[in-house]
PDB file of N, CA and C in Angstrom:
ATOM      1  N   UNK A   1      -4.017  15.862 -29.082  1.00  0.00           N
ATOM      2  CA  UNK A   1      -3.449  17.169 -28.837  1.00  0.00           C
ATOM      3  C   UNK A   1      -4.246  17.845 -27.733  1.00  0.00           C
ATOM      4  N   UNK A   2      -3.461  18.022 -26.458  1.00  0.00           N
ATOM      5  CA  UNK A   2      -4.297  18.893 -25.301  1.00  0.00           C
ATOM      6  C   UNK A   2      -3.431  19.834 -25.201  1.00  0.00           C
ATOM      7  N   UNK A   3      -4.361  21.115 -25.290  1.00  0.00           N
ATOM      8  CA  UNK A   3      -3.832  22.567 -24.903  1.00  0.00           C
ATOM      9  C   UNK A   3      -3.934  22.865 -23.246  1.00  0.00           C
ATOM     10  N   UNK A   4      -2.553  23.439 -22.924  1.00  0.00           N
ATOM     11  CA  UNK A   4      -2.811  23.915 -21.732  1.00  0.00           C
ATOM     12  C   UNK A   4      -2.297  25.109 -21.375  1.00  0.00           C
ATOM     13  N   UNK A   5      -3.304  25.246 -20.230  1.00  0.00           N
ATOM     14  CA  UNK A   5      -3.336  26.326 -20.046  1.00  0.00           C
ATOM     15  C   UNK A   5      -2.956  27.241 -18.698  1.00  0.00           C
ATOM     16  N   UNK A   6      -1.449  28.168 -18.660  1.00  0.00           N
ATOM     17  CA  UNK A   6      -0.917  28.198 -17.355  1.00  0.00           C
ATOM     18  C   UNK A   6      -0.884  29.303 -16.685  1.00  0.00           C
ATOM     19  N   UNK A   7      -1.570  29.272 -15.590  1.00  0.00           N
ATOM     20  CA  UNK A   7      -1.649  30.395 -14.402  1.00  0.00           C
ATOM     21  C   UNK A   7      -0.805  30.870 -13.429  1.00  0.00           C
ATOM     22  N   UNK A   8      -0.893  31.731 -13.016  1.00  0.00           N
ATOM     23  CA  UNK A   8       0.098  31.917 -11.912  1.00  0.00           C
ATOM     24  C   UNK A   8      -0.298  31.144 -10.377  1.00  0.00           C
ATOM     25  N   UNK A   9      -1.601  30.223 -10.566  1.00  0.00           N
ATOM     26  CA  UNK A   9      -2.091  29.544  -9.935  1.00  0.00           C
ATOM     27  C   UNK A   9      -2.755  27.823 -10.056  1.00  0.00           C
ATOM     28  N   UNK A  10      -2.515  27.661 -11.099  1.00  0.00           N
ATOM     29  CA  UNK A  10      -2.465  26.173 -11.651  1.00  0.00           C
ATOM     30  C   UNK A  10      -2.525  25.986 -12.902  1.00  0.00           C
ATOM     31  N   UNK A  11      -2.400  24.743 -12.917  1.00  0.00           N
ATOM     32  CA  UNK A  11      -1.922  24.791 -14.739  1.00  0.00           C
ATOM     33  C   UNK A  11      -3.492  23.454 -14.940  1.00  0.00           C
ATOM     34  N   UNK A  12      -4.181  23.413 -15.685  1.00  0.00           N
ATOM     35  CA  UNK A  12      -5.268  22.669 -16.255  1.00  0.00           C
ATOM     36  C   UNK A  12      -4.901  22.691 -17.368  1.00  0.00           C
ATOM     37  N   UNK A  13      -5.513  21.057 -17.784  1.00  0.00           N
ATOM     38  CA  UNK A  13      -5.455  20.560 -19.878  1.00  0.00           C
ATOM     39  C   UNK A  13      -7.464  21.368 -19.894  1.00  0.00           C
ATOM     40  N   UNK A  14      -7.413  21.769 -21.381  1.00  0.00           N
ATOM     41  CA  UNK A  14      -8.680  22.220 -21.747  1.00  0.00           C
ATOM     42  C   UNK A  14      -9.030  20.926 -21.921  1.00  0.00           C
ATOM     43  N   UNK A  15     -10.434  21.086 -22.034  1.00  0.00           N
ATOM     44  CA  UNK A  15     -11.452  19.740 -22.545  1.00  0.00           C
ATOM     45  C   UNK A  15     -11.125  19.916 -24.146  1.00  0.00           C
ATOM     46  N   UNK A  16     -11.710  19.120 -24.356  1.00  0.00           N
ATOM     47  CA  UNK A  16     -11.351  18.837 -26.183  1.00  0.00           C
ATOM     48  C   UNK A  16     -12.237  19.572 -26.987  1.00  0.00           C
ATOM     49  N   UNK A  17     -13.916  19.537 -26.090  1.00  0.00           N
ATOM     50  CA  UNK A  17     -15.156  20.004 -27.019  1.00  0.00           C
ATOM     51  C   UNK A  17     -16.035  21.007 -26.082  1.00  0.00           C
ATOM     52  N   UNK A  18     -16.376  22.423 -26.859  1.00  0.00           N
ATOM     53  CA  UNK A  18     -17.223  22.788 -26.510  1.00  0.00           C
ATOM     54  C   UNK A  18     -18.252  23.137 -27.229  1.00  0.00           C
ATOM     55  N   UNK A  19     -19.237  23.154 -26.424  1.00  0.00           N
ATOM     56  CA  UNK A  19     -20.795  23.404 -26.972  1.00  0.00           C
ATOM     57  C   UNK A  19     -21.421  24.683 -26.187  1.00  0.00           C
ATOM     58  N   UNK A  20     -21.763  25.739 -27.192  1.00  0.00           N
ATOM     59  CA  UNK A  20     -22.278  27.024 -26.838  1.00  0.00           C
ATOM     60  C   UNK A  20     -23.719  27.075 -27.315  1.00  0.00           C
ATOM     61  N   UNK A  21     -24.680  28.082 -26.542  1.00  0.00           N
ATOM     62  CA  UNK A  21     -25.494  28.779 -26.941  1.00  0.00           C
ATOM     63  C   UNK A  21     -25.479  29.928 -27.293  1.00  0.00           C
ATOM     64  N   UNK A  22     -25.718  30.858 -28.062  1.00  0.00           N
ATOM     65  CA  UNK A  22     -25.223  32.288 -28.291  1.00  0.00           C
ATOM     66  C   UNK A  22     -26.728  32.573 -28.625  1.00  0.00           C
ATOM     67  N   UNK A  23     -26.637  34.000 -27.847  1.00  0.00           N
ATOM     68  CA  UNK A  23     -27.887  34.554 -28.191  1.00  0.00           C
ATOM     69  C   UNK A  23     -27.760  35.497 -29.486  1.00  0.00           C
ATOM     70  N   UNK A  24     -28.343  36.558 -30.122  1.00  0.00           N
ATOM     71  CA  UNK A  24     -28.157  37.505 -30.891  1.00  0.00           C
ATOM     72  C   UNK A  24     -27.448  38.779 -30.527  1.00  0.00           C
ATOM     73  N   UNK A  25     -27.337  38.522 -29.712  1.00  0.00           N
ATOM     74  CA  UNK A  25     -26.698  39.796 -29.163  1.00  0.00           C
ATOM     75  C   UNK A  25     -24.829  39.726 -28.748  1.00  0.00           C
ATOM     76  N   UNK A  26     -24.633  37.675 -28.901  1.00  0.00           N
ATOM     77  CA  UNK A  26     -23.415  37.620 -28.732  1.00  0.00           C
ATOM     78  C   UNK A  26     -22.982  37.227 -27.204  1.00  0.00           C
ATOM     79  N   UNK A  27     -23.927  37.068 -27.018  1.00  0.00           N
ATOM     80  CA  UNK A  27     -23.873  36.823 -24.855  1.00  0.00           C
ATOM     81  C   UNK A  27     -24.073  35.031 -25.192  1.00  0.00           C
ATOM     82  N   UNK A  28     -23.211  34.617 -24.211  1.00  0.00           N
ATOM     83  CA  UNK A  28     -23.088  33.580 -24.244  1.00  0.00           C
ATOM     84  C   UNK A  28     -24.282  32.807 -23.002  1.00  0.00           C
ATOM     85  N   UNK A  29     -25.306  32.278 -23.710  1.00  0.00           N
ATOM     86  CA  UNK A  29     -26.392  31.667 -22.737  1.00  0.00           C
ATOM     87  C   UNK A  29     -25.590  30.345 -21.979  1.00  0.00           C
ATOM     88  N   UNK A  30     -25.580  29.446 -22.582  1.00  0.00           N
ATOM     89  CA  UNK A  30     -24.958  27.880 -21.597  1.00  0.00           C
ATOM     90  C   UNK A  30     -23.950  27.436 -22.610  1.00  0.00           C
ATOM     91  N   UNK A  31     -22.763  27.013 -21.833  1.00  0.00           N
ATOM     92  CA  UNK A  31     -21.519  26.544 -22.278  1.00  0.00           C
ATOM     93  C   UNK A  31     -21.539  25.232 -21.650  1.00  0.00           C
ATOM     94  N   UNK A  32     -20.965  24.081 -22.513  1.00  0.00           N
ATOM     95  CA  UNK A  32     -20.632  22.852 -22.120  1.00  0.00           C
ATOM     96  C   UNK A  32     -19.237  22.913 -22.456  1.00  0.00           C
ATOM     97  N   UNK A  33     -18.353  22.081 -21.141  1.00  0.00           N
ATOM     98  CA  UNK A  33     -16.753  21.844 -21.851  1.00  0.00           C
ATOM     99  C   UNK A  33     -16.825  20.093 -21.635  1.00  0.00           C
ATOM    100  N   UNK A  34     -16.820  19.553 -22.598  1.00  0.00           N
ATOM    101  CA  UNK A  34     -17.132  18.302 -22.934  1.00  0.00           C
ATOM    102  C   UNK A  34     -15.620  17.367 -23.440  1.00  0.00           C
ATOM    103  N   UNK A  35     -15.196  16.400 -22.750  1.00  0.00           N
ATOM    104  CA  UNK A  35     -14.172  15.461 -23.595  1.00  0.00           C
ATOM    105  C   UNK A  35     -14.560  14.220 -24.058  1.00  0.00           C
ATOM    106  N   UNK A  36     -15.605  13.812 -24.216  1.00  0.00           N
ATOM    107  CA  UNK A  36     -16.235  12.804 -24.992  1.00  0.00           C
ATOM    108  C   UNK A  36     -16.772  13.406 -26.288  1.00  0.00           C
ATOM    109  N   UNK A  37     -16.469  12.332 -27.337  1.00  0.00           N
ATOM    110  CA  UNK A  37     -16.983  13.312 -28.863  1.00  0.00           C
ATOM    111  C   UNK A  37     -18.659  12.751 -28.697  1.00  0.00           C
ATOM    112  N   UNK A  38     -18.972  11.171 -28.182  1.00  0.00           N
ATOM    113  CA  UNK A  38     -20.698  11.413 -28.315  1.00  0.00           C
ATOM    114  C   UNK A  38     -21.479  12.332 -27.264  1.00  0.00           C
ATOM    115  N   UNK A  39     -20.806  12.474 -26.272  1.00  0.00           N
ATOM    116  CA  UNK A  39     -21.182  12.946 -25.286  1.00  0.00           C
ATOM    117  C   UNK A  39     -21.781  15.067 -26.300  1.00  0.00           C
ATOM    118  N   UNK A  40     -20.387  15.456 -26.222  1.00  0.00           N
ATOM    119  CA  UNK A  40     -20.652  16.087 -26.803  1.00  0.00           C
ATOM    120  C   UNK A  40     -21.437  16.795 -28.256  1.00  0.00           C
ATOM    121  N   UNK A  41     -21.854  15.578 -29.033  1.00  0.00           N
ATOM    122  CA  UNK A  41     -22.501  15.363 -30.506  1.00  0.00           C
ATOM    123  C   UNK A  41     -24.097  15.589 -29.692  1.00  0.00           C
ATOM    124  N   UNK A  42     -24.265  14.827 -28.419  1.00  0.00           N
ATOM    125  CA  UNK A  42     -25.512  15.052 -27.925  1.00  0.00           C
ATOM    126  C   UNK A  42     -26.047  15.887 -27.028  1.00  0.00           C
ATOM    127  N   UNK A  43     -25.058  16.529 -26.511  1.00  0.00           N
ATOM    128  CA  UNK A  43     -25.558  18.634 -25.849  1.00  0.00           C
ATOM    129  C   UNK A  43     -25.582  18.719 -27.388  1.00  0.00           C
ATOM    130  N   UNK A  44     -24.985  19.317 -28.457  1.00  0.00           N
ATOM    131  CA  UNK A  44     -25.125  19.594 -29.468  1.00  0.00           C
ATOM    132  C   UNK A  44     -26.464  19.699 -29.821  1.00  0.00           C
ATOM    133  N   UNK A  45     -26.831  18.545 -30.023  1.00  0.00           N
ATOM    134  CA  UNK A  45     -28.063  18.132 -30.866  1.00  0.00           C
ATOM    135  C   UNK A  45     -29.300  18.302 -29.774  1.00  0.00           C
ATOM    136  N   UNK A  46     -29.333  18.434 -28.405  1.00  0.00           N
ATOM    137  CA  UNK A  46     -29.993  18.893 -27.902  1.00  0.00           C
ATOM    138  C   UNK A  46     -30.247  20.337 -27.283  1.00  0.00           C
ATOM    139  N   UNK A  47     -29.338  20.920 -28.172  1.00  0.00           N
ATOM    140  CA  UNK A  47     -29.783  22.386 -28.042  1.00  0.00           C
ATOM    141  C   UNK A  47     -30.204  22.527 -29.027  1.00  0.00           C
ATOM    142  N   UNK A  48     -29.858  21.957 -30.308  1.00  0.00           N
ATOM    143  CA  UNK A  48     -30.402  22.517 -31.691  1.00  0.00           C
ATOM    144  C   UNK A  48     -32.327  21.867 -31.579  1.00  0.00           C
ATOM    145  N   UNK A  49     -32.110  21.100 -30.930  1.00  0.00           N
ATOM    146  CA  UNK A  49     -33.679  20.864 -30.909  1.00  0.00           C
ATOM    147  C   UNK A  49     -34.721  21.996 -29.956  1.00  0.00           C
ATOM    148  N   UNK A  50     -33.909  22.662 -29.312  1.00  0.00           N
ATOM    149  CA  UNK A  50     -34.577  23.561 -27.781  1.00  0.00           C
ATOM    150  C   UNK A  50     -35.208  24.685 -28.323  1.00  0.00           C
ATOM    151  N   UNK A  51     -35.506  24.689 -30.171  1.00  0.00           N
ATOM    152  CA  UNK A  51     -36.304  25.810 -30.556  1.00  0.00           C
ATOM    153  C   UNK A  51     -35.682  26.963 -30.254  1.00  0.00           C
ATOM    154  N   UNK A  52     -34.431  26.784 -30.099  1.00  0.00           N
ATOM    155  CA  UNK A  52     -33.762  28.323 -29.294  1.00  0.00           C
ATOM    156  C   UNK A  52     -33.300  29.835 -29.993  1.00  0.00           C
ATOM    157  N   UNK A  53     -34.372  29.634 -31.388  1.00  0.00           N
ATOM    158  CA  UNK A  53     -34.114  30.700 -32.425  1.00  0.00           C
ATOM    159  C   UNK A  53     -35.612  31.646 -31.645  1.00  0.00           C
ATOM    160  N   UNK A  54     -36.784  31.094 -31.398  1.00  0.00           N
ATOM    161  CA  UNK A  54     -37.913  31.289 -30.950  1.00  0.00           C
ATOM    162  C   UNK A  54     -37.465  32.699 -29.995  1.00  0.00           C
ATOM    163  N   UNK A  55     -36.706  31.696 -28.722  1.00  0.00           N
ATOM    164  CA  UNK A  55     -36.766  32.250 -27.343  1.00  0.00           C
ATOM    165  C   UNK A  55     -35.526  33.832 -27.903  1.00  0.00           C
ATOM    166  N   UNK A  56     -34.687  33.607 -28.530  1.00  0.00           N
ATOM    167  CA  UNK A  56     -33.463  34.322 -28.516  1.00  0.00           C
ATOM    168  C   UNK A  56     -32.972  35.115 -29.847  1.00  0.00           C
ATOM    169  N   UNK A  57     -33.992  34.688 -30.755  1.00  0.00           N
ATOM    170  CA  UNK A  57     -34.261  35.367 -32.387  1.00  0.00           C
ATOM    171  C   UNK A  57     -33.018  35.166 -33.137  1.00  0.00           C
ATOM    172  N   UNK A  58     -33.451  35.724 -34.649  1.00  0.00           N
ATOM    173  CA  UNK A  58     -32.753  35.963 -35.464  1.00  0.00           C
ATOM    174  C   UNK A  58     -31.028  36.009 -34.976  1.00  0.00           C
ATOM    175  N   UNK A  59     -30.441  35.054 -35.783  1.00  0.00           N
ATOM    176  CA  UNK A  59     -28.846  35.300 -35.441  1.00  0.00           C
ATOM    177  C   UNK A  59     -28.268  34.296 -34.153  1.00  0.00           C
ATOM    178  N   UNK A  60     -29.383  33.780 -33.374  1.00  0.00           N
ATOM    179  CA  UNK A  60     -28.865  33.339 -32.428  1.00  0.00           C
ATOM    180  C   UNK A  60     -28.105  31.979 -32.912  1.00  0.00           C
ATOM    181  N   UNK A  61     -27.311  31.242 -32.155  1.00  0.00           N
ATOM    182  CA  UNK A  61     -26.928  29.913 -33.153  1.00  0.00           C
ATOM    183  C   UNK A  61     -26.439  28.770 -31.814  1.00  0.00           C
ATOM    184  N   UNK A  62     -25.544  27.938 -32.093  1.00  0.00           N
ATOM    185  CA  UNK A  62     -25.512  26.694 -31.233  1.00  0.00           C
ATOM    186  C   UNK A  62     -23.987  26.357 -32.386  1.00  0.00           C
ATOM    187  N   UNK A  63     -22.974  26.246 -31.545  1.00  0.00           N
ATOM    188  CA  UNK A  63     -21.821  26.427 -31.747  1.00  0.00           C
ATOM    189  C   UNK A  63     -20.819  24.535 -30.996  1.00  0.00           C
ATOM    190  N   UNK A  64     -20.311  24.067 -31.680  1.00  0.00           N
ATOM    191  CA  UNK A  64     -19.519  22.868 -31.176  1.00  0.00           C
ATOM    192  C   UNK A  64     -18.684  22.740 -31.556  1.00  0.00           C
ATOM    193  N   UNK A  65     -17.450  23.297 -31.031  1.00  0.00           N
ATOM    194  CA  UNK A  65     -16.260  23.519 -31.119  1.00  0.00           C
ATOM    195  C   UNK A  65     -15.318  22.425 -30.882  1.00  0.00           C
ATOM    196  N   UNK A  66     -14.081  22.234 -31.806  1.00  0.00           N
ATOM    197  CA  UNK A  66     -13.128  20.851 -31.604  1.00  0.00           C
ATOM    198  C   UNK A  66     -12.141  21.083 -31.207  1.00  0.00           C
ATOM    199  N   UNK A  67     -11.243  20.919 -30.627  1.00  0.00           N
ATOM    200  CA  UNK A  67      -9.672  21.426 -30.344  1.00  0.00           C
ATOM    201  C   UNK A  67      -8.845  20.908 -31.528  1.00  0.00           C
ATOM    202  N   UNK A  68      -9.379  19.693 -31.853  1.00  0.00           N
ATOM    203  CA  UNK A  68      -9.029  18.877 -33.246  1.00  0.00           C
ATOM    204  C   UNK A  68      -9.591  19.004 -34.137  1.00  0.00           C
ATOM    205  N   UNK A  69     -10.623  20.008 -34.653  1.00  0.00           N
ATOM    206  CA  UNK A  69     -11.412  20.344 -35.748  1.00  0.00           C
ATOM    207  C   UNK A  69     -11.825  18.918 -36.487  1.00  0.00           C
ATOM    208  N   UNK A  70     -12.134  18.210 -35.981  1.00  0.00           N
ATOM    209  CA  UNK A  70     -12.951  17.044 -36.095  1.00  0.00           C
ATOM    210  C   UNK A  70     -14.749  17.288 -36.021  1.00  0.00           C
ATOM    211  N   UNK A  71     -15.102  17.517 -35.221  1.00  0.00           N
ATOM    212  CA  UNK A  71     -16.617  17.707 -34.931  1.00  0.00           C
ATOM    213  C   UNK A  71     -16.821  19.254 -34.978  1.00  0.00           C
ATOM    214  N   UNK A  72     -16.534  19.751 -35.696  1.00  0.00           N
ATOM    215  CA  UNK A  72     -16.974  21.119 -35.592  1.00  0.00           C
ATOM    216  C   UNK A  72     -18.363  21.248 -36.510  1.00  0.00           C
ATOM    217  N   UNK A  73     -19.095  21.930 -35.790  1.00  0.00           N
ATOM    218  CA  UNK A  73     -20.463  22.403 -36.300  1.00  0.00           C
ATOM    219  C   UNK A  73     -21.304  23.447 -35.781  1.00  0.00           C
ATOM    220  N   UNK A  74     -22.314  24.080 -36.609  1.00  0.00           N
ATOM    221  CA  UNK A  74     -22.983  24.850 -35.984  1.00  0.00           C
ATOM    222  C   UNK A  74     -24.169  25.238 -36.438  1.00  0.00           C
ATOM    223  N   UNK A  75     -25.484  25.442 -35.479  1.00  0.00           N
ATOM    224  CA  UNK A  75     -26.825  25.837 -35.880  1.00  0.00           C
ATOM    225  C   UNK A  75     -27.254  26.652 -35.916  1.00  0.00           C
ATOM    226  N   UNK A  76     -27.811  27.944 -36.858  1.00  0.00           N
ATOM    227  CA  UNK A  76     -28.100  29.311 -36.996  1.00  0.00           C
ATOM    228  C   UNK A  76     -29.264  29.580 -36.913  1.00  0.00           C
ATOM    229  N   UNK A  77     -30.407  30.377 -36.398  1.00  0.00           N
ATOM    230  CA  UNK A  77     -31.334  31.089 -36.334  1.00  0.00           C
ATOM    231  C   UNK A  77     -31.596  31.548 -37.664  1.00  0.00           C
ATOM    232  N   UNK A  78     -32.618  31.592 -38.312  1.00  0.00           N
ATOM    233  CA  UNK A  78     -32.700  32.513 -39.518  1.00  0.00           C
ATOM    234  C   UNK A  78     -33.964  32.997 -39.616  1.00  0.00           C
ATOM    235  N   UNK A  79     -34.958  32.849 -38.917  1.00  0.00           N
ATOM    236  CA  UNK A  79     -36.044  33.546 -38.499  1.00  0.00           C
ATOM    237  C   UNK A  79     -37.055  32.516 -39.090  1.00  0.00           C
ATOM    238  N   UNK A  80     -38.396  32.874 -38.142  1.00  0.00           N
ATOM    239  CA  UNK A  80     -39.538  32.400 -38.842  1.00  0.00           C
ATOM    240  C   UNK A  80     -39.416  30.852 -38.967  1.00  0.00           C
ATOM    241  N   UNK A  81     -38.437  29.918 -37.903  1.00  0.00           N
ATOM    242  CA  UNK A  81     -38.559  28.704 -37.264  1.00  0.00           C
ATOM    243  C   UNK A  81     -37.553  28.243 -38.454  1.00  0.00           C
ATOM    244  N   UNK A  82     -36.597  28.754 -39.315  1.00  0.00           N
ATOM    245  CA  UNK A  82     -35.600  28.365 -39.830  1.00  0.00           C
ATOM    246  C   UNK A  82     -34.625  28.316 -39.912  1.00  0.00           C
ATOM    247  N   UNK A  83     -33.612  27.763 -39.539  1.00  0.00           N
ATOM    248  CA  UNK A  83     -32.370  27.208 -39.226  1.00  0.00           C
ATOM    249  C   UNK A  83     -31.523  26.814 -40.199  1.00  0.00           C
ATOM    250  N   UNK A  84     -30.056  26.873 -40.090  1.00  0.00           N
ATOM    251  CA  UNK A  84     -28.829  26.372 -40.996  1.00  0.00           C
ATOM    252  C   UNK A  84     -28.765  25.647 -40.433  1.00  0.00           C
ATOM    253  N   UNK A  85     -27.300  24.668 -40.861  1.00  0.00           N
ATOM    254  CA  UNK A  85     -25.981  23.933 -40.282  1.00  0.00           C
ATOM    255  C   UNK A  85     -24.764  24.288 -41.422  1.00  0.00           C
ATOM    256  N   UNK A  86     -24.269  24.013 -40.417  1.00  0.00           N
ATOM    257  CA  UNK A  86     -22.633  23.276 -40.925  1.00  0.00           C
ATOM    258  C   UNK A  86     -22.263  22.148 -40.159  1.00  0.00           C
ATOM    259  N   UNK A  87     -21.381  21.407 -40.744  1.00  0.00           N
ATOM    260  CA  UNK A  87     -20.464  20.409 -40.124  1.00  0.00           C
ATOM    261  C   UNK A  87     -19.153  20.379 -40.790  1.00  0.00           C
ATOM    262  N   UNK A  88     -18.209  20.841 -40.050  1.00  0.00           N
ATOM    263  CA  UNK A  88     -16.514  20.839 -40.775  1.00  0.00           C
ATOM    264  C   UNK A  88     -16.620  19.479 -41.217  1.00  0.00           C
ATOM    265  N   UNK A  89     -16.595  18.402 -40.665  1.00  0.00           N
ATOM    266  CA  UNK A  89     -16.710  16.501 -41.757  1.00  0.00           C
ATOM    267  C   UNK A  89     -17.669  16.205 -42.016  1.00  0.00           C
ATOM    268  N   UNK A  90     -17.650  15.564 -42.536  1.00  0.00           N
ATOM    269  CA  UNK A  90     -18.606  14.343 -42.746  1.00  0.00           C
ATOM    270  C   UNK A  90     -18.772  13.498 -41.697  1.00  0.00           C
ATOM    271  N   UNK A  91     -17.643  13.183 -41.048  1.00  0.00           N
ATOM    272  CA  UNK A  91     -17.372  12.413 -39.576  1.00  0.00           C
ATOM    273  C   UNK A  91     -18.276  13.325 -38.643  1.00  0.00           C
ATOM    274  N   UNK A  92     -18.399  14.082 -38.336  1.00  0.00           N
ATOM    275  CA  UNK A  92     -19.468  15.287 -37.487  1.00  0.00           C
ATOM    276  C   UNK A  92     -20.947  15.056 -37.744  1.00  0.00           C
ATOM    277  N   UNK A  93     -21.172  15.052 -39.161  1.00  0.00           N
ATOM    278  CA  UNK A  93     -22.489  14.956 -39.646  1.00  0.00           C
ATOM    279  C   UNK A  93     -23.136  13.794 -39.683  1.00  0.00           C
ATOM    280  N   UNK A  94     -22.311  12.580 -39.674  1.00  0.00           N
ATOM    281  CA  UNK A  94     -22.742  11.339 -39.489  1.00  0.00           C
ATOM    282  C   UNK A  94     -22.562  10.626 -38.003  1.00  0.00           C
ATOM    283  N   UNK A  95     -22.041  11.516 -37.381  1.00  0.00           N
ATOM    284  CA  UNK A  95     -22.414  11.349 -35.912  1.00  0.00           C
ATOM    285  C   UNK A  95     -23.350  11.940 -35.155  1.00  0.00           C
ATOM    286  N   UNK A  96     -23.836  13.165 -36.215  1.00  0.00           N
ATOM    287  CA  UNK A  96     -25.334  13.852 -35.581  1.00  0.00           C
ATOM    288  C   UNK A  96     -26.216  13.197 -36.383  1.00  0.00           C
ATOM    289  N   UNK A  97     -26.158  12.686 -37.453  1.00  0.00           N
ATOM    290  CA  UNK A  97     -27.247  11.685 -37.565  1.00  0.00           C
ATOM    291  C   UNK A  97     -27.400  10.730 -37.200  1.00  0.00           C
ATOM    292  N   UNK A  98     -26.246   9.971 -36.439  1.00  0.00           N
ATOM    293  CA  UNK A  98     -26.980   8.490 -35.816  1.00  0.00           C
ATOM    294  C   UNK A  98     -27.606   8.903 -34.255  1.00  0.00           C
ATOM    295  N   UNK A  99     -27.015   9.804 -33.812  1.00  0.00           N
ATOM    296  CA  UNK A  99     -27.811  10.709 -32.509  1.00  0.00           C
ATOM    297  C   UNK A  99     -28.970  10.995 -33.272  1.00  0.00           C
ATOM    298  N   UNK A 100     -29.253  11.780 -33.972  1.00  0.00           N
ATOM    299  CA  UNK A 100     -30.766  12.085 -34.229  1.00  0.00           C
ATOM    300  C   UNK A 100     -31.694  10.572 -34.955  1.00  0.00           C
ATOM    301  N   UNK A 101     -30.617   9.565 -35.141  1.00  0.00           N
ATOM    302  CA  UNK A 101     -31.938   8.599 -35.407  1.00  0.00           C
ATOM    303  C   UNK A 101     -31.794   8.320 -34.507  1.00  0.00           C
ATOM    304  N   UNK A 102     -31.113   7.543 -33.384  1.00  0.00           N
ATOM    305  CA  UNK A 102     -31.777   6.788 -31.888  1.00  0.00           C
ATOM    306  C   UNK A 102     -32.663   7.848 -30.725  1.00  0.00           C
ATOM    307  N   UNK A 103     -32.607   9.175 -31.383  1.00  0.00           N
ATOM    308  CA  UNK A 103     -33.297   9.863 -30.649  1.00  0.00           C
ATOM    309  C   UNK A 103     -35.012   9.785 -31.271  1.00  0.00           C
ATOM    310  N   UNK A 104     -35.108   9.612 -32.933  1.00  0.00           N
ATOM    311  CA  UNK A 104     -36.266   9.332 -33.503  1.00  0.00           C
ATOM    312  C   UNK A 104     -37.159   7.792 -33.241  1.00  0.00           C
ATOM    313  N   UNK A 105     -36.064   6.760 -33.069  1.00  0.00           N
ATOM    314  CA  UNK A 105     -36.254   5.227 -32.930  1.00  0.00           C
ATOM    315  C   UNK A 105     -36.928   5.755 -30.931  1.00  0.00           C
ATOM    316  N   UNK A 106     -35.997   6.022 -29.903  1.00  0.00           N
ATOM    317  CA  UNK A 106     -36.712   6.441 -28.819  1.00  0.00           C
ATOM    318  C   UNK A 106     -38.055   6.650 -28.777  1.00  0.00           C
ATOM    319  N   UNK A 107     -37.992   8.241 -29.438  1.00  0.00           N
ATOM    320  CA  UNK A 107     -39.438   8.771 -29.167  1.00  0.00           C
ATOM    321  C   UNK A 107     -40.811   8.073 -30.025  1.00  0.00           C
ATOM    322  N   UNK A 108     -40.599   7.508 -31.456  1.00  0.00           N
ATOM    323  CA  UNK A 108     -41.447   6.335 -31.560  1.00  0.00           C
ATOM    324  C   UNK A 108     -41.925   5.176 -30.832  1.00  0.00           C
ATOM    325  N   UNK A 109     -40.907   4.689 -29.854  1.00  0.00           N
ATOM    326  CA  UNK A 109     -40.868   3.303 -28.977  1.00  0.00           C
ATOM    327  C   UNK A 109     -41.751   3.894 -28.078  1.00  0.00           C
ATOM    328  N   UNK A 110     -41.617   5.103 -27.321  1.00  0.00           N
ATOM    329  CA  UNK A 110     -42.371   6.479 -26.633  1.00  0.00           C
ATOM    330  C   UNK A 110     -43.617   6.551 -26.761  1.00  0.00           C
ATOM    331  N   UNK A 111     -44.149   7.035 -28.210  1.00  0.00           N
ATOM    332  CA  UNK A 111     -45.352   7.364 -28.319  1.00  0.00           C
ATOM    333  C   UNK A 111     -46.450   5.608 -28.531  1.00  0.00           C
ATOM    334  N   UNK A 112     -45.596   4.786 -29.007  1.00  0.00           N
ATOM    335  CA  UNK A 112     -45.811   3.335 -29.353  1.00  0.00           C
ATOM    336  C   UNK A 112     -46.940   2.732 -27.721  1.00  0.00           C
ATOM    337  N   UNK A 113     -45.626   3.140 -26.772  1.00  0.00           N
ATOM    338  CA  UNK A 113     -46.229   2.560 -25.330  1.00  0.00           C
ATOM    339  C   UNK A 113     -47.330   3.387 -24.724  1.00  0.00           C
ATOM    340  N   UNK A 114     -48.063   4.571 -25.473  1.00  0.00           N
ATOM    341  CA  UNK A 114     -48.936   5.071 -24.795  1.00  0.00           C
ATOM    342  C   UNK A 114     -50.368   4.959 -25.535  1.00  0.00           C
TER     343      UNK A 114
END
């Protein structure tokens, strides 16, 4: 399913996935428009790692939006270096965990060679 979207100056299909930063205040820091689902599972997961409750406080979150409500998820600020989630599936959540293990298997192989 692609939504489109029509101008009085061209007509474009949306991407399928986006990935937001939101600060606390509701201002949108960096937007990804992503049509790959790993592609997108991994901006995801590399903003939720960017400590970005620190820089942008309480409330701020990390947002991954589906056009197909397939991968929908999101990471919340809750102060004092603690964080939520959600994941609308299970299919979402088990695609941010095999991203976060080859990202753990990496940085072991990483610290291994030094």
């Amino acid at each position: 399913m692609t939504a489109i979207i029509t101008s009085s100056t061209s007509t474009e299909a949306l991407t399928r996935f986006c990935v937001k930063l939101v600060n606390r205040l509701g201002l949108v820091l960096k937007e990804h428009q992503i049509d790959d689902s790993t592609e997108a599972m991994q901006v995801f997961f590399d903003l939720t790692r960017s400590k970005f409750g620190n820089e942008h406080g309480v409330g701020s979150y990390v947002a991954l939006t589906d056009t197909q409500l397939d991968l929908c998820a999101g990471w919340v600020a809750e102060g004092r270096g603690c964080y939520s989630n959600r994941f609308r599936t299970e299919n979402g959540r088990q695609l941010f965990l095999r991203i976060e293990a080859a990202h753990n298997l990496a940085a072991q192989a990483e610290t291994q060679e030094c």
